[in-house]
Protein backbone atom coordinates (compact mmCIF):
# COMPACT_ATOMS: atom_id res chain seq x y z
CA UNK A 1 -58.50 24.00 6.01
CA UNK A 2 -61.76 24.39 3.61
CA UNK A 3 -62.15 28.12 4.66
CA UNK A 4 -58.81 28.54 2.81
CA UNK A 5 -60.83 27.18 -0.29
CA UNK A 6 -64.03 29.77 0.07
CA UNK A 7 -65.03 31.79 -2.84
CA UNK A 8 -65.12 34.72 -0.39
CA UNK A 9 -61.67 33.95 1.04
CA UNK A 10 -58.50 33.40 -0.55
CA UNK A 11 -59.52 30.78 -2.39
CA UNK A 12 -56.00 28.57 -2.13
CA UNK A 13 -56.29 25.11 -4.47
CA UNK A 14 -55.73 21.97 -2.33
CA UNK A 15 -52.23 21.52 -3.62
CA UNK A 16 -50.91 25.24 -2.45
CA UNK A 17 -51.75 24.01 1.62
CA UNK A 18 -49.42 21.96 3.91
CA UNK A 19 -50.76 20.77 6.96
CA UNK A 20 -48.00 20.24 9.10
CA UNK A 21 -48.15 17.24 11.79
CA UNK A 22 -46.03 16.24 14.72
CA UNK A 23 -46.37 12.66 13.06
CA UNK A 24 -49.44 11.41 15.08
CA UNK A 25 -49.42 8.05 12.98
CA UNK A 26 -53.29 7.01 13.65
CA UNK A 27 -54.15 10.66 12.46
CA UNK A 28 -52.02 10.39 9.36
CA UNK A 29 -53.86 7.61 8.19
CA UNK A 30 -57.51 9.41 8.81
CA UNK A 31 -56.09 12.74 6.63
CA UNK A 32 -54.73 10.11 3.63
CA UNK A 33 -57.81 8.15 3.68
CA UNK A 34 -59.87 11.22 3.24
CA UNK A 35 -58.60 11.68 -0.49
CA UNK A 36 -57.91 15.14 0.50
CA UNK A 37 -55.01 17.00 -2.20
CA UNK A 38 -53.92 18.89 0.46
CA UNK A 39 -49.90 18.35 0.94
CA UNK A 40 -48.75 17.07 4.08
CA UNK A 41 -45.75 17.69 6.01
CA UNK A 42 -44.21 15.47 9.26
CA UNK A 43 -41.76 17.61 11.22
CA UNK A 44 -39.28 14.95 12.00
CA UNK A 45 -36.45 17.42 13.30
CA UNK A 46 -34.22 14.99 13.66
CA UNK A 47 -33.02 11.58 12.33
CA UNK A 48 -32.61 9.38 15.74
CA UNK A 49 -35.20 8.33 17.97
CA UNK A 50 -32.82 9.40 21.16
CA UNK A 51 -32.89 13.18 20.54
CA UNK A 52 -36.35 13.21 19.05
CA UNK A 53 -37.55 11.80 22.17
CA UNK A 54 -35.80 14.92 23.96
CA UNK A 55 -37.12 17.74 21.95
CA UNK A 56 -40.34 15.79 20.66
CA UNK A 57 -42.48 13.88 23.87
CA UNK A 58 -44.75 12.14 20.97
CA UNK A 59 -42.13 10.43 19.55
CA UNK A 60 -42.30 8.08 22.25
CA UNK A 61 -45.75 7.15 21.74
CA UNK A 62 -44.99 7.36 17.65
CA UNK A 63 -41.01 7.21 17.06
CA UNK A 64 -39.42 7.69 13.63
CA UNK A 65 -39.84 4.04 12.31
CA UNK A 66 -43.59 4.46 12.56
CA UNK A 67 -43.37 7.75 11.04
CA UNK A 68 -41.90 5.71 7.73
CA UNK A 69 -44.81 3.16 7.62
CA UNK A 70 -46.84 6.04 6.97
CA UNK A 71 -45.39 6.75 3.90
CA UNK A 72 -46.80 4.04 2.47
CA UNK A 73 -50.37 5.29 2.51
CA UNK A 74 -49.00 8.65 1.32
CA UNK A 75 -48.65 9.83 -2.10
CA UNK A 76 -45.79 11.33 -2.67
């Protein structure tokens, strides 16, 4: 993420990088907490906890109601 930022790379402000996350809640937290500017992004990619836990094996460990608690410590 900060080599984006180098003077001898492209130099990106904070706000022009997403870090996209699976939704790994405890991780979430940590990246908020940092005071970071960067944007974040939680690939939900879909709305029910039944086909997410098809297509996405972490949503079992994290499912999508856990995912909105998160928003709390987010700034969006």
């Amino acid at each position: 993420m900060l080599s984006a930022r180098h003077d001898e790379g492209p130099n990106l402000g904070q706000r022009r990088i997403f870090i996209s996350t699976s939704g790994l809640v405890p991780k979430i937290g940590r990246f908020t907490k940092a005071g970071h500017k960067f944007r974040l992004a939680i690939s939900l990619n879909t709305t029910t906890d039944e086909v997410r836990n098809r297509i996405m094996p972490i949503n079992r460990k994290y499912p999508i109601c856990s995912q909105r608690s998160t928003h709390s410590l987010m700034k969006l």
